[in-house]
Structures are given as structure tokens and as C-alpha cells.
C-alpha atoms as a PDB file:
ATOM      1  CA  UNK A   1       0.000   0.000   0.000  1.00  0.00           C
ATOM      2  CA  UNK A   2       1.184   3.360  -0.974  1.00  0.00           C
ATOM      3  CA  UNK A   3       0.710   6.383   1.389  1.00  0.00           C
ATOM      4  CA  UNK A   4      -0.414   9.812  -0.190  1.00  0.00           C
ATOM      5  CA  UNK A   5       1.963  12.602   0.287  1.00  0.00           C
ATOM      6  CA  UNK A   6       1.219  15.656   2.497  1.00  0.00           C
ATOM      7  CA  UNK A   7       0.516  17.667  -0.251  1.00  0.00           C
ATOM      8  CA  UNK A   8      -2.226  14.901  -1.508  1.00  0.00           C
ATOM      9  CA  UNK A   9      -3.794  14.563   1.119  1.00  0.00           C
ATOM     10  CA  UNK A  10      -4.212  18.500   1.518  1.00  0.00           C
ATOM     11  CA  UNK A  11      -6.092  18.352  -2.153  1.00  0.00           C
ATOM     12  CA  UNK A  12      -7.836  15.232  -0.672  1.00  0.00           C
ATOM     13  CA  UNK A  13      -9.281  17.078   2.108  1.00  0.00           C
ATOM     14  CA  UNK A  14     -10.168  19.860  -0.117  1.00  0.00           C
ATOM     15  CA  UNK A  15     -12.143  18.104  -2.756  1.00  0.00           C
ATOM     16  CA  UNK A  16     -13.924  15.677  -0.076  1.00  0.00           C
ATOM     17  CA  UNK A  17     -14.840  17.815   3.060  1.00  0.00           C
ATOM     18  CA  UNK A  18     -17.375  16.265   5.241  1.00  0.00           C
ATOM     19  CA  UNK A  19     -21.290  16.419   3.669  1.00  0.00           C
ATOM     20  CA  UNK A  20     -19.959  15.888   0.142  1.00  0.00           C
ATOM     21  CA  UNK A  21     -21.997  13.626  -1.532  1.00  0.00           C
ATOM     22  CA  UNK A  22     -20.167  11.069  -3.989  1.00  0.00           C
ATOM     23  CA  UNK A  23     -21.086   7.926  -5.719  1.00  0.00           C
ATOM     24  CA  UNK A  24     -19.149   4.968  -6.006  1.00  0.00           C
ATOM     25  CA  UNK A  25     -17.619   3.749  -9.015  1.00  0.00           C
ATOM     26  CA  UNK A  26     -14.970   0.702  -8.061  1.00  0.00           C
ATOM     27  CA  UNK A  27     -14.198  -1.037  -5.053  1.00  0.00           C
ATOM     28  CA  UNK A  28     -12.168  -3.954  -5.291  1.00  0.00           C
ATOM     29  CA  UNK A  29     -14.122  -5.761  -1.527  1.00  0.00           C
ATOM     30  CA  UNK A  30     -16.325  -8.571  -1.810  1.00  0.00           C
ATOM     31  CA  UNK A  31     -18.343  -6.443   0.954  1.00  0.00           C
ATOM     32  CA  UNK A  32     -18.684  -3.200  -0.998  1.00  0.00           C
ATOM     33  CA  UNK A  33     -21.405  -1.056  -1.569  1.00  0.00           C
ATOM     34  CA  UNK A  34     -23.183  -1.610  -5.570  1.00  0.00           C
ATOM     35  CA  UNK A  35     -21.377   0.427  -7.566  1.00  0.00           C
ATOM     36  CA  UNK A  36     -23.742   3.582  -8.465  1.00  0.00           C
ATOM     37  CA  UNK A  37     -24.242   3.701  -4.446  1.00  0.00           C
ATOM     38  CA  UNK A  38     -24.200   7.130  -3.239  1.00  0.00           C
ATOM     39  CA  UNK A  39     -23.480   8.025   0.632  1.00  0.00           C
ATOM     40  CA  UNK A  40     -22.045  11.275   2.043  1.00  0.00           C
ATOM     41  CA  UNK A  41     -18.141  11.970   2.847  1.00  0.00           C
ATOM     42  CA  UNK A  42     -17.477  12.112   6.910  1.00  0.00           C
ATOM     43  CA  UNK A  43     -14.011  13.281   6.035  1.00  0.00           C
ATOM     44  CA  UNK A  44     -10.377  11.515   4.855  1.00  0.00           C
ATOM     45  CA  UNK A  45      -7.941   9.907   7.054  1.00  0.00           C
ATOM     46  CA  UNK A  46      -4.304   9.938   7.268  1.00  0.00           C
ATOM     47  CA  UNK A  47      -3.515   7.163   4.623  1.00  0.00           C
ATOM     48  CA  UNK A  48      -6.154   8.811   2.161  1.00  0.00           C
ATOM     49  CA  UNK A  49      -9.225   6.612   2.621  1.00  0.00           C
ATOM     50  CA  UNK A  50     -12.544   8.864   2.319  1.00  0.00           C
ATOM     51  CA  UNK A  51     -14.686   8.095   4.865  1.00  0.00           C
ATOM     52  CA  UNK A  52     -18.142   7.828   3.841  1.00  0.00           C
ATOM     53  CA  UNK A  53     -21.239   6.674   5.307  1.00  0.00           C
ATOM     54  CA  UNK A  54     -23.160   5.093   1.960  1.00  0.00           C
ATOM     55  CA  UNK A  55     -26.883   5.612   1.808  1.00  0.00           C
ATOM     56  CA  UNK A  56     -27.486   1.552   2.238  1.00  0.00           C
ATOM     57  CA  UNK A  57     -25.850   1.717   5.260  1.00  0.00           C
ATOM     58  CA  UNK A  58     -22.306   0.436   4.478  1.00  0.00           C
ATOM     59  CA  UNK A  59     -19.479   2.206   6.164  1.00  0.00           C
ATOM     60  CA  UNK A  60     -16.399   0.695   4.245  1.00  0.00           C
ATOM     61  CA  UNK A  61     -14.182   3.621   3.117  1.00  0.00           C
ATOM     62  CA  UNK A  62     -13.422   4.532  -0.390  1.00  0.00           C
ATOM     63  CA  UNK A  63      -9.469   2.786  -0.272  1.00  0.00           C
ATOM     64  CA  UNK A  64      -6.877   5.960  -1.656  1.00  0.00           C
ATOM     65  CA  UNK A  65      -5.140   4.031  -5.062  1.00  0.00           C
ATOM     66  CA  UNK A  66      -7.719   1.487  -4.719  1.00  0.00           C
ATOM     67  CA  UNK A  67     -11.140   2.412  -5.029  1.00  0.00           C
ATOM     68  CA  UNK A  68     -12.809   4.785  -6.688  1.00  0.00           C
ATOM     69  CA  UNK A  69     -15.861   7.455  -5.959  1.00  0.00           C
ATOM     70  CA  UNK A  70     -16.912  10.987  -7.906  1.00  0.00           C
ATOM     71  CA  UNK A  71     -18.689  13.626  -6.438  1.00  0.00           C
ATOM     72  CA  UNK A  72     -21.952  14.266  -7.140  1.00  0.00           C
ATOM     73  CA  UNK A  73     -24.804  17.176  -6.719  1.00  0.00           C
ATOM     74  CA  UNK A  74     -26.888  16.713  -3.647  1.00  0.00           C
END
């Protein structure tokens, strides 16, 4: 696993503060979420994993260099 510069995860932070909403697009977890789940971004830790609670009630986190999530309007 590769960890995310300071500087990344200062543009991480940025584009995903907490109450963004995002929808998933790839997660590589026989657990995850269907892709085209939405859920709303609690914040990103220090290795670069967005932290999102997903509307179905998963909590697995969107995996930084892993996984993969856009934003999305409301």
C-alpha cells in the first residue's frame, strides 16, 4: 500500500470535506457497496481513505489508489 503525500492529502481534504456527496464507481471488496451507491463523505484519514457513510448503510471507506468514488450534486 502506498501512502499519499502531504501535499495529496491536503487536495484530498479539499475536494472531499465532510457532507460531500459522492457515488461509487470501483471497489475492489467482496463487501462493498453496488457500484452507483451514493453516501455522504465524513471526512479523509491519514492514509487517504474517504470516509463515507453510503446511503445503504455500508461504512467501508473509499481505499486511496484502490477504489474509486466521484462527487456528485446533492
Amino acid at each position: 500500500m502506498r501512502l499519499p503525500s502531504k501535499e495529496t492529502l491536503t487536495l484530498l481534504r479539499m475536494r472531499y470535506p465532510a457532507g460531500t456527496r459522492v457515488e461509487l464507481i470501483r471497489m475492489d471488496d467482496p463487501q462493498a457497496p453496488p457500484v452507483g451507491t451514493k453516501g455522504t463523505v465524513l471526512g479523509v484519514d491519514d492514509v487517504g481513505s474517504i470516509l463515507v457513510a453510503w446511503d445503504n448503510g455500508s461504512g467501508l471507506n473509499v481505499a486511496f489508489g484502490e477504489d474509486v468514488c466521484r462527487k456528485v450534486k446533492g
